[in-house]
C-alpha atoms as a PDB file:
ATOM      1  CA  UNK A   1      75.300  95.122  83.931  1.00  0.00           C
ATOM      2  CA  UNK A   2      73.647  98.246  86.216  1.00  0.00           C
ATOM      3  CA  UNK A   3      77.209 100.119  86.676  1.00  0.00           C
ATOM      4  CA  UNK A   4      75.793 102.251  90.035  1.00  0.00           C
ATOM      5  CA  UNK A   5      74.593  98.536  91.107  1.00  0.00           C
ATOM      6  CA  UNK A   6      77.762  97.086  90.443  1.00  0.00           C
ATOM      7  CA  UNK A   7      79.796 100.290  91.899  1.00  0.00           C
ATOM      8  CA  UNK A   8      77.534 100.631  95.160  1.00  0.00           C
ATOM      9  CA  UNK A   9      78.092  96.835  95.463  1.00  0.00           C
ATOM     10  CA  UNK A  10      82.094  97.686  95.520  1.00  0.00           C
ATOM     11  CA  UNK A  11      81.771 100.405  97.672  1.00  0.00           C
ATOM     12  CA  UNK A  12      80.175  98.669 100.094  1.00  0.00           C
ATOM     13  CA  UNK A  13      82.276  95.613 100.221  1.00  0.00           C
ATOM     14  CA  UNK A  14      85.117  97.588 100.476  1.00  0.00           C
ATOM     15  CA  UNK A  15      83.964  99.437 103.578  1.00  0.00           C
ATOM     16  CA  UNK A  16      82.755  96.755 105.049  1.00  0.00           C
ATOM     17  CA  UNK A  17      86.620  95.339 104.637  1.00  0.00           C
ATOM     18  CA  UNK A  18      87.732  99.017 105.585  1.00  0.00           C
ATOM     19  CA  UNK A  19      85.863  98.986 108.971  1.00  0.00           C
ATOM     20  CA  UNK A  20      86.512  95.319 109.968  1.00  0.00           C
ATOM     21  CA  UNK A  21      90.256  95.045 109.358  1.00  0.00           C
ATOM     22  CA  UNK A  22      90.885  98.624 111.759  1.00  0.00           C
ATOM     23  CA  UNK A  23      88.969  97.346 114.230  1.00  0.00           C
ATOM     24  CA  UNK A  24      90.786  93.841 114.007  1.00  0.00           C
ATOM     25  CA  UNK A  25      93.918  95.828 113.962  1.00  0.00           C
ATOM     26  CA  UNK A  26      93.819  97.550 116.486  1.00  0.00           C
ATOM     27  CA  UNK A  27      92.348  95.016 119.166  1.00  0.00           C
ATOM     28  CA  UNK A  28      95.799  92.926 117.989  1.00  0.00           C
ATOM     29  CA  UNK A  29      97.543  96.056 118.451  1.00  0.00           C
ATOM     30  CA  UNK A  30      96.609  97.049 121.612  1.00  0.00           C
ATOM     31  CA  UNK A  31      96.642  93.130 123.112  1.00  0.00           C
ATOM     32  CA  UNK A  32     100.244  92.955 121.955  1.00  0.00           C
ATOM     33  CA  UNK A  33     100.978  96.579 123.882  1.00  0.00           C
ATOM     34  CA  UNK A  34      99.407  95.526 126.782  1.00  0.00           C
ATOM     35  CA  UNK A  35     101.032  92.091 127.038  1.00  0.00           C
ATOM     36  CA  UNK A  36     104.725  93.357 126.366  1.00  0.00           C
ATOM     37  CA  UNK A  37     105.449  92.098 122.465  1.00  0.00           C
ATOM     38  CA  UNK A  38     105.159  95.635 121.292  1.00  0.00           C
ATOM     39  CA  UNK A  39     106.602  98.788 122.940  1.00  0.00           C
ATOM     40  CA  UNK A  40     104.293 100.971 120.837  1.00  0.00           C
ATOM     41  CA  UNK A  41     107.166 102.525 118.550  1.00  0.00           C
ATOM     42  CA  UNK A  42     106.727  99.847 115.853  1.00  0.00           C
ATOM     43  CA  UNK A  43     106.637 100.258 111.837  1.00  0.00           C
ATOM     44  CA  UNK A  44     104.636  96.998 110.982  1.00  0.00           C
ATOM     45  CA  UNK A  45     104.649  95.468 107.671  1.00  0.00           C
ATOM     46  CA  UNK A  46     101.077  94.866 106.411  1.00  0.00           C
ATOM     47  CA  UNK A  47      99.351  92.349 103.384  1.00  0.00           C
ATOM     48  CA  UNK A  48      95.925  92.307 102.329  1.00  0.00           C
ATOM     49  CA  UNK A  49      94.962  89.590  99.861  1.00  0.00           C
ATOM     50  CA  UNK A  50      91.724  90.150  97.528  1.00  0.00           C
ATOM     51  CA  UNK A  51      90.655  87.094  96.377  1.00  0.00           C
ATOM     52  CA  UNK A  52      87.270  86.988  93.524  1.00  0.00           C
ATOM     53  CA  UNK A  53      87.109  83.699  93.150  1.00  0.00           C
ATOM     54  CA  UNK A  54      84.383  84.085  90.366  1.00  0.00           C
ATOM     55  CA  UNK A  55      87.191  86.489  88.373  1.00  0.00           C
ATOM     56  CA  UNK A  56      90.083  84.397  89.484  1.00  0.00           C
ATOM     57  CA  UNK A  57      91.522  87.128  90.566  1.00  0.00           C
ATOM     58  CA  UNK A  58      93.989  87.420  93.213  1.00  0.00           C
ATOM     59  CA  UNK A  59      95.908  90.572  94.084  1.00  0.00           C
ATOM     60  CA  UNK A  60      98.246  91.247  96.937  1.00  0.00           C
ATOM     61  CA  UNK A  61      98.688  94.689  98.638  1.00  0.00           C
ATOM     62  CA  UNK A  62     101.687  95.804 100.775  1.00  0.00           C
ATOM     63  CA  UNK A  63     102.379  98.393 103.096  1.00  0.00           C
ATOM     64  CA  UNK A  64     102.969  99.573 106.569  1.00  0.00           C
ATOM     65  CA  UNK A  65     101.518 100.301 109.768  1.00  0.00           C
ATOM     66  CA  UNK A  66     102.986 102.559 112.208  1.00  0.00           C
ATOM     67  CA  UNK A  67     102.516 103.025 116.061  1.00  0.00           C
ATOM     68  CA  UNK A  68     104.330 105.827 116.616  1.00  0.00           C
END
C-alpha cells in the first residue's frame, strides 16, 4: 500500500463529501426558510452514514446544526 496514495485518496473523498453535503444543506435550509417550515432559529439534529462496502464498515455520526 502507497500511504500518501491511500491518504490523498481520503482526503479527497472526504472533501468532496465536505463540499457537497453544505451545499445540499443549505439549499434545504434556505427552501424550508423561504417556504415557512423553518423560522430560522432552529437547532437541527444531523446523521451522516459512512458506508465502505469493501471494509464492511459502517459508522454513524451525530450532531447538530444550528440556524441561529
Amino acid at each position: 500500500m502507497n500511504e500518501e496514495t491511500f491518504n490523498l485518496s481520503i482526503r479527497k473523498f472526504l472533501k468532496v463529501v465536505g463540499v457537497g453535503s453544505q451545499r445540499e444543506i443549505e439549499q434545504a435550509v434556505a427552501k424550508a426558510i423561504a417556504d415557512g417550515s423553518l423560522a430560522g432559529d432552529e437547532v437541527l439534529p444531523a446523521k451522516v452514514t459512512l458506508e465502505v462496502a469493501g471494509l464492511k464498515l459502517v459508522v454513524d455520526f451525530d450532531g447538530e446544526i444550528r440556524l441561529q
